[in-house]
N, C-alpha and C. Protein backbone atom coordinates (compact mmCIF):
# COMPACT_ATOMS: atom_id res chain seq x y z
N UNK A 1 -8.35 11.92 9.38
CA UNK A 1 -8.86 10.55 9.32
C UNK A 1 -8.20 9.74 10.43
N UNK A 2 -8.81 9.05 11.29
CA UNK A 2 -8.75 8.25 12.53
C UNK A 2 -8.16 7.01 11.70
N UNK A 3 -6.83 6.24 12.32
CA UNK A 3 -5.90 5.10 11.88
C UNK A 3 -6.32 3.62 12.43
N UNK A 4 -6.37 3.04 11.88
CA UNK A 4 -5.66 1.74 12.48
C UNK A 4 -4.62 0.98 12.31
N UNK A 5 -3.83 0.97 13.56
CA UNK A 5 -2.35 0.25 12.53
C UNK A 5 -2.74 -1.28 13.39
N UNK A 6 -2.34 -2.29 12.40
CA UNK A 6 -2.10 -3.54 12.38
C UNK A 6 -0.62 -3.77 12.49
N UNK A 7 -0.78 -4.84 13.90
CA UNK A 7 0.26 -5.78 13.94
C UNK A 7 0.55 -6.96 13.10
N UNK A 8 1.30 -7.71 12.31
CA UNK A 8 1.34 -8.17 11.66
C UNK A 8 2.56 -9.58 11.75
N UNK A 9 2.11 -10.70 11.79
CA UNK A 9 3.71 -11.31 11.78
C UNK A 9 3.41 -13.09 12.39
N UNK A 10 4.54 -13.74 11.81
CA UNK A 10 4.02 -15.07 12.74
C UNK A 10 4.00 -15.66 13.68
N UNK A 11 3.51 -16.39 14.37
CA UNK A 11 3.06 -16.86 15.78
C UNK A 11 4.84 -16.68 16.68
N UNK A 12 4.34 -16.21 17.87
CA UNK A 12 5.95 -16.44 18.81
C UNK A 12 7.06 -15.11 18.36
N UNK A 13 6.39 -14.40 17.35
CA UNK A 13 6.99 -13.28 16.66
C UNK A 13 7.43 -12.03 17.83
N UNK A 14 6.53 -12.20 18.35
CA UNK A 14 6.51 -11.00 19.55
C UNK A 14 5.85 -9.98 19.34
N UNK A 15 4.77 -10.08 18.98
CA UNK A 15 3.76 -9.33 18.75
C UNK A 15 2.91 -8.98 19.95
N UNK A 16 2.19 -9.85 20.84
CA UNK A 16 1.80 -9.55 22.27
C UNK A 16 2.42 -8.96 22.95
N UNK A 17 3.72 -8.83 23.07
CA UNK A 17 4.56 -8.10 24.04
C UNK A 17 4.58 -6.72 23.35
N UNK A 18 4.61 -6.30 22.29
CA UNK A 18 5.09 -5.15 21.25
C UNK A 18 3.85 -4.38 21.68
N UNK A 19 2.47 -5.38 21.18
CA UNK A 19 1.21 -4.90 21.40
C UNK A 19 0.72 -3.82 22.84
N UNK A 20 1.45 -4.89 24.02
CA UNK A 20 1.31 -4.10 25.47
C UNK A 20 1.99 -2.94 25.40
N UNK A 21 3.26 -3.32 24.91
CA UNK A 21 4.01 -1.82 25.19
C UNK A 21 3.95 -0.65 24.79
N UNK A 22 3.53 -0.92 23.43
CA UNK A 22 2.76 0.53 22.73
C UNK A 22 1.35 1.21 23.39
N UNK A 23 0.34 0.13 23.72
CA UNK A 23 -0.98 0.70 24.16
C UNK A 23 -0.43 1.10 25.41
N UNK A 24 0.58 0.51 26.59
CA UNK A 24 0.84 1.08 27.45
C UNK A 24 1.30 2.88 27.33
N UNK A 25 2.43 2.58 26.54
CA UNK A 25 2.89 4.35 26.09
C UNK A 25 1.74 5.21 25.63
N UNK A 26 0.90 4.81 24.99
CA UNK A 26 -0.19 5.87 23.84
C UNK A 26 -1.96 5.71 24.39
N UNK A 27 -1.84 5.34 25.67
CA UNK A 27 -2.67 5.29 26.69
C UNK A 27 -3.63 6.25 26.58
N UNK A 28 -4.92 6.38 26.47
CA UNK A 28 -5.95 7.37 25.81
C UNK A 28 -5.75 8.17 24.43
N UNK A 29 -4.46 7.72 23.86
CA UNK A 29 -4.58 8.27 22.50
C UNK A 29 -4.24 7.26 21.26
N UNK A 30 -4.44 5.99 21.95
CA UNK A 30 -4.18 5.04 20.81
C UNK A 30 -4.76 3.91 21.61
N UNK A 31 -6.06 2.89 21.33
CA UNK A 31 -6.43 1.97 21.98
C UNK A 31 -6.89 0.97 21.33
N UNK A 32 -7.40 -0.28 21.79
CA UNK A 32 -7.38 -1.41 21.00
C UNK A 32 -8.58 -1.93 20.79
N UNK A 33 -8.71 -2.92 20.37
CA UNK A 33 -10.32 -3.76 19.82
C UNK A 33 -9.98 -4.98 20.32
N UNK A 34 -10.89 -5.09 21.22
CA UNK A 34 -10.73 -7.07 21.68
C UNK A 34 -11.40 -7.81 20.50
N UNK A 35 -10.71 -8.68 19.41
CA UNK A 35 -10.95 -9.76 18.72
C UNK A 35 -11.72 -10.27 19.33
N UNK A 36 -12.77 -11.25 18.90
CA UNK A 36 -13.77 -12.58 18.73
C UNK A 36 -13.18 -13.95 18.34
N UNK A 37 -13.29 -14.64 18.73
CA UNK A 37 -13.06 -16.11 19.18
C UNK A 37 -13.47 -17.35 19.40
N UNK A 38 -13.37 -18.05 18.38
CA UNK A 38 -14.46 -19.44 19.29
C UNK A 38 -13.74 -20.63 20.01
N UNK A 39 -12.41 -20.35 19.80
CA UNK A 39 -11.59 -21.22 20.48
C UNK A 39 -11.99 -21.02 22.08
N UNK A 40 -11.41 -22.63 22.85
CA UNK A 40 -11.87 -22.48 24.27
C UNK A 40 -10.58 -21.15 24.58
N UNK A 41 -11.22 -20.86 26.27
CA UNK A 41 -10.21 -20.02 26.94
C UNK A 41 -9.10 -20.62 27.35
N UNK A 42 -8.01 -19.78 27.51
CA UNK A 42 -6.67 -20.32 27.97
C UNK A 42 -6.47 -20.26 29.92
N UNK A 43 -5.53 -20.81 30.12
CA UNK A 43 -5.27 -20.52 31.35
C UNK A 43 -4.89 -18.94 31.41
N UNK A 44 -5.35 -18.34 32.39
CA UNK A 44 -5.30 -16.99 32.85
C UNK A 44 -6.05 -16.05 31.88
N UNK A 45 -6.73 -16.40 30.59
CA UNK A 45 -7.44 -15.20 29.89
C UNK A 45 -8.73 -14.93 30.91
N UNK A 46 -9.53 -14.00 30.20
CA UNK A 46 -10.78 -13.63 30.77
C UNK A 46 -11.69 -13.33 29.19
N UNK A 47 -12.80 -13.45 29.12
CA UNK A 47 -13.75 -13.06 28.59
C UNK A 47 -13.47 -11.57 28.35
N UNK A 48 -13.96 -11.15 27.37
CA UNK A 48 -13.50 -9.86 27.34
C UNK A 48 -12.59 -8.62 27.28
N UNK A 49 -11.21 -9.42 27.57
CA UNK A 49 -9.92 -9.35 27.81
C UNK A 49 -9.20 -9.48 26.99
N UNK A 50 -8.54 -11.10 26.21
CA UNK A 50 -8.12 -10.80 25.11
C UNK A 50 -8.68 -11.01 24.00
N UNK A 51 -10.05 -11.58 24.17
CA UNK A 51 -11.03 -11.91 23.14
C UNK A 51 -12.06 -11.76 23.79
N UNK A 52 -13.27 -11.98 23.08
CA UNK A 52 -15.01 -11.87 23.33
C UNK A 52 -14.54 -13.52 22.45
N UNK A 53 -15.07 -14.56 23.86
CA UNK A 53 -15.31 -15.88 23.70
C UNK A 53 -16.51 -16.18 23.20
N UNK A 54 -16.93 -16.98 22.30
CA UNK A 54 -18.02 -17.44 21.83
C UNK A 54 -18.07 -18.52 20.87
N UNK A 55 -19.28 -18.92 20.09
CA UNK A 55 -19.34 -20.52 19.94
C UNK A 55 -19.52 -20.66 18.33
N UNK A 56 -19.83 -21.40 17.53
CA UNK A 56 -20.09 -21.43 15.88
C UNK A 56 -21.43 -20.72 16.14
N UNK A 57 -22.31 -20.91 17.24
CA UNK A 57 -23.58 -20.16 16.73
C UNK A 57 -23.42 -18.52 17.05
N UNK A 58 -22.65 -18.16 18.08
CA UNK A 58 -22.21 -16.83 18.03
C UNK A 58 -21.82 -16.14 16.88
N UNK A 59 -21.13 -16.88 15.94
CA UNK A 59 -20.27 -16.26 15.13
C UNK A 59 -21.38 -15.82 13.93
N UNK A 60 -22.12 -17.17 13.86
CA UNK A 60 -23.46 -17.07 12.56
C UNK A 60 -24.09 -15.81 13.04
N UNK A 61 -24.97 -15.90 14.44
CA UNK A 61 -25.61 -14.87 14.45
C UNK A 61 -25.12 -13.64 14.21
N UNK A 62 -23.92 -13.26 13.80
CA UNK A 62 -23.15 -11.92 13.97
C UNK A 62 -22.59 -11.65 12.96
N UNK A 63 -22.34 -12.53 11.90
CA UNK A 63 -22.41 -12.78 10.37
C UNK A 63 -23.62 -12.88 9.55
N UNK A 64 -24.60 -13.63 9.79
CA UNK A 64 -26.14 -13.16 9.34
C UNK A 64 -26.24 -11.81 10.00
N UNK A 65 -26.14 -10.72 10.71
CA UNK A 65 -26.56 -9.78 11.16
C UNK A 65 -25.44 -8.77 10.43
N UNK A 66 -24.47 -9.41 9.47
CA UNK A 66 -23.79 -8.35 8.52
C UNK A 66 -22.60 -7.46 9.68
N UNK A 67 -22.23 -8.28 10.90
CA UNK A 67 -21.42 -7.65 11.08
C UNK A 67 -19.83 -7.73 11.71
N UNK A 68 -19.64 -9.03 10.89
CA UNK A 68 -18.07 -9.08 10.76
C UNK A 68 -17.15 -8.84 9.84
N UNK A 69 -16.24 -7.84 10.32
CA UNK A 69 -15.35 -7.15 9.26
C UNK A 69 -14.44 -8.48 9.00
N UNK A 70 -13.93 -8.86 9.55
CA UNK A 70 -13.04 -10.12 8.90
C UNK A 70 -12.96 -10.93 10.03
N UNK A 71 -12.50 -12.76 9.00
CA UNK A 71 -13.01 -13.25 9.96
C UNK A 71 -11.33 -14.31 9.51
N UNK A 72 -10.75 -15.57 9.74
CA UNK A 72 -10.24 -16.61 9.77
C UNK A 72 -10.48 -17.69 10.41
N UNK A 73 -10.02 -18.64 9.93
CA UNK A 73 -10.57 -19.95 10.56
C UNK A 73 -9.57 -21.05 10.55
N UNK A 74 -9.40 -21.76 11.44
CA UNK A 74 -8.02 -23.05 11.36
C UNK A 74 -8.36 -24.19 11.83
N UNK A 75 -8.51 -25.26 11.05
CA UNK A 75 -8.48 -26.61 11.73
C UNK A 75 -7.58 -26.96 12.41
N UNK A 76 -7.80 -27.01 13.36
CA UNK A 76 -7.01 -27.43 14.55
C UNK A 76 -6.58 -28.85 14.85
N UNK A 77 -5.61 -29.27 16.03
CA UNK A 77 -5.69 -30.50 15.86
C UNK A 77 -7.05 -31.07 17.34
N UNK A 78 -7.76 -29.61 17.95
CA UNK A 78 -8.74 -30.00 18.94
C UNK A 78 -9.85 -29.55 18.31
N UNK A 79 -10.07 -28.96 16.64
CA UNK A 79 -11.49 -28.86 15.63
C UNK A 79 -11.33 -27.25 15.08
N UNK A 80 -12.44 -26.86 14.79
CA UNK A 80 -12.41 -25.63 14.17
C UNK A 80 -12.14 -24.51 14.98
N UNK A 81 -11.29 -23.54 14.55
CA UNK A 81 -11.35 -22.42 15.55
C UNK A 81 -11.37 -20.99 14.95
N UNK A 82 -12.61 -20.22 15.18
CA UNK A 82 -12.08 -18.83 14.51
C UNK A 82 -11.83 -17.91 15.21
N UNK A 83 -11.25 -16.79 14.43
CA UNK A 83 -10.76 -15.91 15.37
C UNK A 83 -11.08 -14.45 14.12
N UNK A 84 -12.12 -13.46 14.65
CA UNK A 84 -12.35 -12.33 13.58
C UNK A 84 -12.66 -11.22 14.76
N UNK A 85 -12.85 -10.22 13.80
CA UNK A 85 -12.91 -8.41 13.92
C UNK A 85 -14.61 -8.33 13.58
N UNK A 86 -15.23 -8.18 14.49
CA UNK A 86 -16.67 -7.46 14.37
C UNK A 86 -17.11 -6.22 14.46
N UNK A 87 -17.94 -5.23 13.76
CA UNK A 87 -18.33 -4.17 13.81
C UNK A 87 -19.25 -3.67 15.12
N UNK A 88 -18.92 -3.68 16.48
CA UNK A 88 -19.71 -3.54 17.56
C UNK A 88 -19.41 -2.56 18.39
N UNK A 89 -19.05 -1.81 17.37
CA UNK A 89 -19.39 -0.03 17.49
C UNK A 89 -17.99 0.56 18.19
N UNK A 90 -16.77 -0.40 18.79
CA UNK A 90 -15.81 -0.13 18.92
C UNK A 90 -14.99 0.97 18.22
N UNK A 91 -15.19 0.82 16.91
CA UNK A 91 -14.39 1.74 16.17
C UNK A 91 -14.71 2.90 15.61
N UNK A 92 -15.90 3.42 16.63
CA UNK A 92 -16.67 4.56 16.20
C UNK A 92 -16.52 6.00 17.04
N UNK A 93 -15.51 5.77 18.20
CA UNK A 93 -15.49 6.91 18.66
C UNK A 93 -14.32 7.58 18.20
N UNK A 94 -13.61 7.41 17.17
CA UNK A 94 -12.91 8.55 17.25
C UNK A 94 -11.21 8.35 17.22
N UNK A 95 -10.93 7.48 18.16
CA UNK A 95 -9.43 7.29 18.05
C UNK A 95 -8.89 6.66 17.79
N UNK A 96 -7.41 6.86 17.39
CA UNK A 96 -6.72 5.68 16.34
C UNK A 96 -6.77 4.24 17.67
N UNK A 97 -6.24 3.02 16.43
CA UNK A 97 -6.58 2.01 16.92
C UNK A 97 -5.45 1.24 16.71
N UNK A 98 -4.99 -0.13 17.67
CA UNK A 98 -4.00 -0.69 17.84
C UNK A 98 -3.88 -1.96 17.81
N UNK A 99 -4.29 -3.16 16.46
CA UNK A 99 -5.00 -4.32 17.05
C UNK A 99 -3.74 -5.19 15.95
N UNK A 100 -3.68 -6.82 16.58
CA UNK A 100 -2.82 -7.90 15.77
C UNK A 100 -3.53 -8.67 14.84
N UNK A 101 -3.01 -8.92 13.77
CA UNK A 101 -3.89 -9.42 12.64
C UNK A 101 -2.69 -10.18 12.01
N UNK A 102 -3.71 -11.02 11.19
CA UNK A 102 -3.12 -11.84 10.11
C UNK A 102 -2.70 -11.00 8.36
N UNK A 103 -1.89 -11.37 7.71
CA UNK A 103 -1.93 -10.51 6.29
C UNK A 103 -3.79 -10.73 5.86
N UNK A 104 -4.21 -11.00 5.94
CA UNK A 104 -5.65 -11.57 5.61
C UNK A 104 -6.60 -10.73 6.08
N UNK A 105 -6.09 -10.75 7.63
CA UNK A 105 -7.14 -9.71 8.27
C UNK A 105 -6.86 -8.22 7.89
N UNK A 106 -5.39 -8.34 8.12
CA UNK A 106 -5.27 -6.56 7.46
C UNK A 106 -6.07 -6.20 6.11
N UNK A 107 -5.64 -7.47 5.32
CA UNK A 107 -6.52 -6.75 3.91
C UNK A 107 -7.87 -6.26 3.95
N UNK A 108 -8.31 -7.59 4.90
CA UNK A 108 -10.00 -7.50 4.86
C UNK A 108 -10.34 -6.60 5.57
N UNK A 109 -9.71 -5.91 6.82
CA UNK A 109 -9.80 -4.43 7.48
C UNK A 109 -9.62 -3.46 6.75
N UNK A 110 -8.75 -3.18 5.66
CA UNK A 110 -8.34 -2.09 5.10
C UNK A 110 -9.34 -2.09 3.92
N UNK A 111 -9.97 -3.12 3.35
CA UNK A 111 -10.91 -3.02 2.67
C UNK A 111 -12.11 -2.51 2.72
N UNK A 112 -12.71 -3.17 3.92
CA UNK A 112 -13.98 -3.05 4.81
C UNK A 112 -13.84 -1.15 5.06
N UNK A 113 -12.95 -0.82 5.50
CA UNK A 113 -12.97 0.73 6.14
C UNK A 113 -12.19 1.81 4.73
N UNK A 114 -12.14 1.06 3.91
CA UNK A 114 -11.45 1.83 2.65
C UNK A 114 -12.59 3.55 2.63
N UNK A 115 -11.65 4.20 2.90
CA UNK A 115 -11.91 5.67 2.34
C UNK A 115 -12.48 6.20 3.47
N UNK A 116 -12.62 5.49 4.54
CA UNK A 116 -13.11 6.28 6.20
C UNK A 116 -12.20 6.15 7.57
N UNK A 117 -11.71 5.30 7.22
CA UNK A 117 -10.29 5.03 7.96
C UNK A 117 -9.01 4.93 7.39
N UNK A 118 -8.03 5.34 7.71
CA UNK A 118 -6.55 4.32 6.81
C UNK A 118 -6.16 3.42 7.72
N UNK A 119 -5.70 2.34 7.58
CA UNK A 119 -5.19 0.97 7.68
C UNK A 119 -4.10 0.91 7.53
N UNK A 120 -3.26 0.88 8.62
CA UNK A 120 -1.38 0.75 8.76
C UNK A 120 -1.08 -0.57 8.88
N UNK A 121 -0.18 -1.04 7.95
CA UNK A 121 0.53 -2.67 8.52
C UNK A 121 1.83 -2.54 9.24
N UNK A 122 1.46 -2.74 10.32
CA UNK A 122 3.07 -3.30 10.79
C UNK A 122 3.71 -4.76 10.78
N UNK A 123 4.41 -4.86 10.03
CA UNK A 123 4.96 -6.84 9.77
C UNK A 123 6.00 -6.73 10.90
N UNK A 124 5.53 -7.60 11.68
CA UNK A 124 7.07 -8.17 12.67
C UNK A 124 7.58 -9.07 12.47
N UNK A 125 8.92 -9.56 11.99
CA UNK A 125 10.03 -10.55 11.55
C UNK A 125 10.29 -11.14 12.92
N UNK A 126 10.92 -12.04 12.57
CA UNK A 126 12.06 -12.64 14.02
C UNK A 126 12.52 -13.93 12.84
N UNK A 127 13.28 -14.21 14.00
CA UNK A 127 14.20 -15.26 13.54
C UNK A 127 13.65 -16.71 13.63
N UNK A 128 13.18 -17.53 12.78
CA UNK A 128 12.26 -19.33 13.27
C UNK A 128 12.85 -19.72 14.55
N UNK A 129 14.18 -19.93 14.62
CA UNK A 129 14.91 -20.56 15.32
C UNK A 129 13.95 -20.13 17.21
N UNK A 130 14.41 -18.51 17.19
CA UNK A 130 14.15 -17.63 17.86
C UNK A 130 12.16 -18.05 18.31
N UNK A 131 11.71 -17.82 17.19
CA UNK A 131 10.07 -17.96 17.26
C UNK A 131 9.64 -19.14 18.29
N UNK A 132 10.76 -20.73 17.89
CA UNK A 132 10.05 -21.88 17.80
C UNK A 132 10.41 -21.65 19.29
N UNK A 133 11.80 -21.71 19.65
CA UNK A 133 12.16 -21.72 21.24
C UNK A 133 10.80 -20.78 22.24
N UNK A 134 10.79 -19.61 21.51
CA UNK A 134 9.56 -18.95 22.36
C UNK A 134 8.09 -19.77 22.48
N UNK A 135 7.63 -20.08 21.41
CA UNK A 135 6.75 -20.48 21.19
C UNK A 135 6.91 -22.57 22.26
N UNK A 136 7.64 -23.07 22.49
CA UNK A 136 7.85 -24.47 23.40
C UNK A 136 7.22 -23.48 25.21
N UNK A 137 8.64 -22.92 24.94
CA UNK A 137 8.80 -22.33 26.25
C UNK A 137 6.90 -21.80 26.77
N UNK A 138 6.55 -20.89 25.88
CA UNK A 138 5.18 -20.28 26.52
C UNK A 138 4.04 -21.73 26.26
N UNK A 139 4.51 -22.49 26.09
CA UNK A 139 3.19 -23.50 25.52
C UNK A 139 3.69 -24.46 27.24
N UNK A 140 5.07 -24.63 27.69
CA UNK A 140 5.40 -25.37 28.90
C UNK A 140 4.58 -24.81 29.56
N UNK A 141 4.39 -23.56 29.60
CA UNK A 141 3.71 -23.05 31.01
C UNK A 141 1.79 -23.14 31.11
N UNK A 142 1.59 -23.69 30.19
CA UNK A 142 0.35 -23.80 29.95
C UNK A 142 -0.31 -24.82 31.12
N UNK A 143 -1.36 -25.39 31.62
CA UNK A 143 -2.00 -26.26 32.47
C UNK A 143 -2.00 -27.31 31.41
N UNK A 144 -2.16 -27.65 30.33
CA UNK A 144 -2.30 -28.39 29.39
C UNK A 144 -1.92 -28.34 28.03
N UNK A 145 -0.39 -28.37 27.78
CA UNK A 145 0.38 -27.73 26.54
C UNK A 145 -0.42 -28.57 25.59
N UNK A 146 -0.36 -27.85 24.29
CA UNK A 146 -0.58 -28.55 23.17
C UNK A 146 0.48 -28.22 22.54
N UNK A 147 1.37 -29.02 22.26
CA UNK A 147 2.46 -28.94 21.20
C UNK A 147 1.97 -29.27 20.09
N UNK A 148 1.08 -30.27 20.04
CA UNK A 148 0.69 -31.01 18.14
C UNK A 148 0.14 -29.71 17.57
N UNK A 149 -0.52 -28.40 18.63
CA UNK A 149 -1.06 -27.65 17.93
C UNK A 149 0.12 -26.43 17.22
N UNK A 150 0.86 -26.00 18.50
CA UNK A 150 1.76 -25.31 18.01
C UNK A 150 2.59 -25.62 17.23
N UNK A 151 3.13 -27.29 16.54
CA UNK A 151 4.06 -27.37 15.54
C UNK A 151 3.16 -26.83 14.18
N UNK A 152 1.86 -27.51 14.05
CA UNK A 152 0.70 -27.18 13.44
C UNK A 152 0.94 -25.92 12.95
N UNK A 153 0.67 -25.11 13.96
CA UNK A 153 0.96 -23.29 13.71
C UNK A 153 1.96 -22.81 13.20
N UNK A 154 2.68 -23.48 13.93
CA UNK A 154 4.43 -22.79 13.04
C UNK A 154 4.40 -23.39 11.68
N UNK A 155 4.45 -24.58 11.43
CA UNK A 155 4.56 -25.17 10.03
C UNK A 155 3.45 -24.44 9.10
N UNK A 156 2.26 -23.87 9.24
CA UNK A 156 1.64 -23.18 8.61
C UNK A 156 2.10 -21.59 8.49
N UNK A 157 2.63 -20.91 9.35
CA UNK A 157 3.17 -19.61 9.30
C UNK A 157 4.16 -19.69 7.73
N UNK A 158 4.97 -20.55 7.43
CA UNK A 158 5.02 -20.28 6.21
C UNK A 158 4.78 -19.69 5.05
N UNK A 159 3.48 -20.53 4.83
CA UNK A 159 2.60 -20.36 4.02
C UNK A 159 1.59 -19.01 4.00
N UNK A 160 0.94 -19.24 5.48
CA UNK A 160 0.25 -18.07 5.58
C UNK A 160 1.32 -16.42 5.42
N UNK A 161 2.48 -16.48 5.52
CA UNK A 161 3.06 -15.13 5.86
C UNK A 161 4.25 -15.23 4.38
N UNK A 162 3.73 -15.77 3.19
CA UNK A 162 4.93 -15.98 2.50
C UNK A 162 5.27 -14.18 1.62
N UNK A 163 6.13 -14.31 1.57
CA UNK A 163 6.47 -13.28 0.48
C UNK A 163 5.62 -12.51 -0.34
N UNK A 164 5.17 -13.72 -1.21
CA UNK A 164 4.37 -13.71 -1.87
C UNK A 164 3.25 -12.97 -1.40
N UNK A 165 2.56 -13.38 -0.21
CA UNK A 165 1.35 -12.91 0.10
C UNK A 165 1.83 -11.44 1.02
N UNK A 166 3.07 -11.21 1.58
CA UNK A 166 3.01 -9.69 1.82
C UNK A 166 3.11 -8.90 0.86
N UNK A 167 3.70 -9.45 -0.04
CA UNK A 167 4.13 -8.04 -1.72
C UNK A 167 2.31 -8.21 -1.81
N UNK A 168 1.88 -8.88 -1.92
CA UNK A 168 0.47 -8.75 -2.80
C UNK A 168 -0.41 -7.48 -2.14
N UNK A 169 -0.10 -7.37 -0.58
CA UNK A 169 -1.34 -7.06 0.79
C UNK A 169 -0.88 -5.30 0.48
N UNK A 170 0.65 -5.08 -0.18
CA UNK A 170 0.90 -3.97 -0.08
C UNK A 170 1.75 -3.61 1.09
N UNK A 171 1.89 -4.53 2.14
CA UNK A 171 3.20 -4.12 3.21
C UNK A 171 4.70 -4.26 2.90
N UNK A 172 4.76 -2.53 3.57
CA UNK A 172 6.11 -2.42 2.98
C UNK A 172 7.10 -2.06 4.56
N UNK A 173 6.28 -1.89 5.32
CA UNK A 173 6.88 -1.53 6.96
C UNK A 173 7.34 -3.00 7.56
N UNK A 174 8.69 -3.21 7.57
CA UNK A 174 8.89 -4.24 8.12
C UNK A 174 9.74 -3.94 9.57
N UNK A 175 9.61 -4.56 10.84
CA UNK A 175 10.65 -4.65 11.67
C UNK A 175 10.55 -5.96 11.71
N UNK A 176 12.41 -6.07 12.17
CA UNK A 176 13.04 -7.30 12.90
C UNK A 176 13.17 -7.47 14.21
N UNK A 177 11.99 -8.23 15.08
CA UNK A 177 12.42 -8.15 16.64
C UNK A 177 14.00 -9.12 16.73
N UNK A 178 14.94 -8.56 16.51
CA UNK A 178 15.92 -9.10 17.43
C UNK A 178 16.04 -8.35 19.09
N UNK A 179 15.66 -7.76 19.50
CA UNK A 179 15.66 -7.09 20.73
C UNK A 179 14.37 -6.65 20.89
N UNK A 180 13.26 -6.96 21.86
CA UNK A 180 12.06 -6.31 22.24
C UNK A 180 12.20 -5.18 22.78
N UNK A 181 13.35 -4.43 23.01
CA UNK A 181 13.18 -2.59 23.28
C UNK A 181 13.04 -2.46 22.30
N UNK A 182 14.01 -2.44 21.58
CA UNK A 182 14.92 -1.91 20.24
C UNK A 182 13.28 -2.15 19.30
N UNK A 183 12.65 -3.13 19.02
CA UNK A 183 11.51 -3.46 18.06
C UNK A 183 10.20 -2.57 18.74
N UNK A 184 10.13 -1.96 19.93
CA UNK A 184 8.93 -1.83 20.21
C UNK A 184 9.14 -0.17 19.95
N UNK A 185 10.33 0.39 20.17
CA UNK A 185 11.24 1.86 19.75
C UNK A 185 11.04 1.64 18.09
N UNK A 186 11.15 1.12 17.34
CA UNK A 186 11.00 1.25 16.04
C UNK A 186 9.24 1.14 15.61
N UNK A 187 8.68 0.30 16.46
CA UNK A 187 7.11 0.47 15.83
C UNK A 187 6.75 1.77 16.63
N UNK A 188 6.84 1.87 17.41
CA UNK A 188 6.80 3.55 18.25
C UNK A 188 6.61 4.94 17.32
N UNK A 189 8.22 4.35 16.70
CA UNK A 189 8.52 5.90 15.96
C UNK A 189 7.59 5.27 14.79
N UNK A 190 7.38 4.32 14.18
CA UNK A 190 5.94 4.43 12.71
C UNK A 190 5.12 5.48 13.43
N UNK A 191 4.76 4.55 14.56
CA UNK A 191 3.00 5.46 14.88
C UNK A 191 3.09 6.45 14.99
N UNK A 192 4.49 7.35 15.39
CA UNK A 192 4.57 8.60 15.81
C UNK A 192 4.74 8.93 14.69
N UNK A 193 5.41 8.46 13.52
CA UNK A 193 5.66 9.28 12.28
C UNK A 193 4.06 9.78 11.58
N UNK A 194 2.93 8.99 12.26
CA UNK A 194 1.38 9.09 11.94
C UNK A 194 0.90 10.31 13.28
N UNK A 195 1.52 11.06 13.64
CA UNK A 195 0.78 11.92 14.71
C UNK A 195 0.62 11.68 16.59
N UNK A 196 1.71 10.53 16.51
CA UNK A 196 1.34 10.33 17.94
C UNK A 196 2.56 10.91 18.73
């Protein structure tokens, strides 16, 4: 049975960096799914790249057409923004898969593919302190920071990532990025403990 392991964890966690370094190492034998999006683009993304950009009517047509595996949504402080996993044939050839999700999305992935795929969580920890400094710093370099959004985000990571809601999802794989070798060597050896 062909895997998907999920990244897992809250914003500034270091999950994007973890993300590159593994698909870099497991390069034709472990690859990823570009997420869907209706938020605008950032400075330096591309279409296609780290999302498939699109609009509230994108999202309907592709939800009336029965084919989003999971979806989330956040009021923002610039309006609605979602961000989901669509069925567009990505996950049909064959090889395990490498994508970042919310506890929410993992469930609703591991649900959706229950008994044809297995569904790995990886939770990444870090330290707030650690998160918030990352999270200023990458928002400075932006053409147009939004801080009201990122306090927004962090103050909700709470909630969205509480205890509570990982005991419920069933994740029991936790790393602590205090060091991005050291954390990307520990999600490494999971995937490898799965055949890679």
């Amino acid at each position: 049975m062909n895997r998907i392991f999920v990244l897992i964890g809250k914003s500034a966690s270091g999950k994007d960096c973890i993300f590159q370094e593994i698909i870099k190492k497991h390069r034709g034998s472990l690859r990823t799914i570009i997420p869907y999006s209706t938020r605008p683009m950032r400075d330096g993304e591309k279409d296609g790249q780290e999302y498939h950009f699109t609009d509230e009517k994108g999202f309907n047509r592709l939800r009336e057409a029965g084919k989003i595996i999971e979806d989330r949504h956040y009021d923002t402080v610039m309006g609605l923004w979602r961000y989901f996993t669509v069925d567009d044939g990505s996950f049909d050839d064959g090889t395990d898969v490498l994508l970042i999700g919310t506890i929410e999305a993992y469930v609703s992935i591991r649900d959706y593919f229950s008994g044809r795929r297995e569904v790995v969580p990886i939770y990444i920890e870090c330290d707030d302190g650690d998160r918030l400094i990352r999270a200023v710093n990458r928002e400075k370099t932006r053409a147009v920071p939004q801080y009201r959004e990122l306090c927004r985000r962090f103050l909700t990571d709470d909630e969205d990532f509480s205890e509570e809601k990982i005991e419920k999802a069933g994740i029991s794989c936790r790393i602590f990025n205090r060091d991005l070798d050291r954390c990307v060597r520990e999600v490494d050896e999971v995937i490898g403990a799965y055949g890679h």
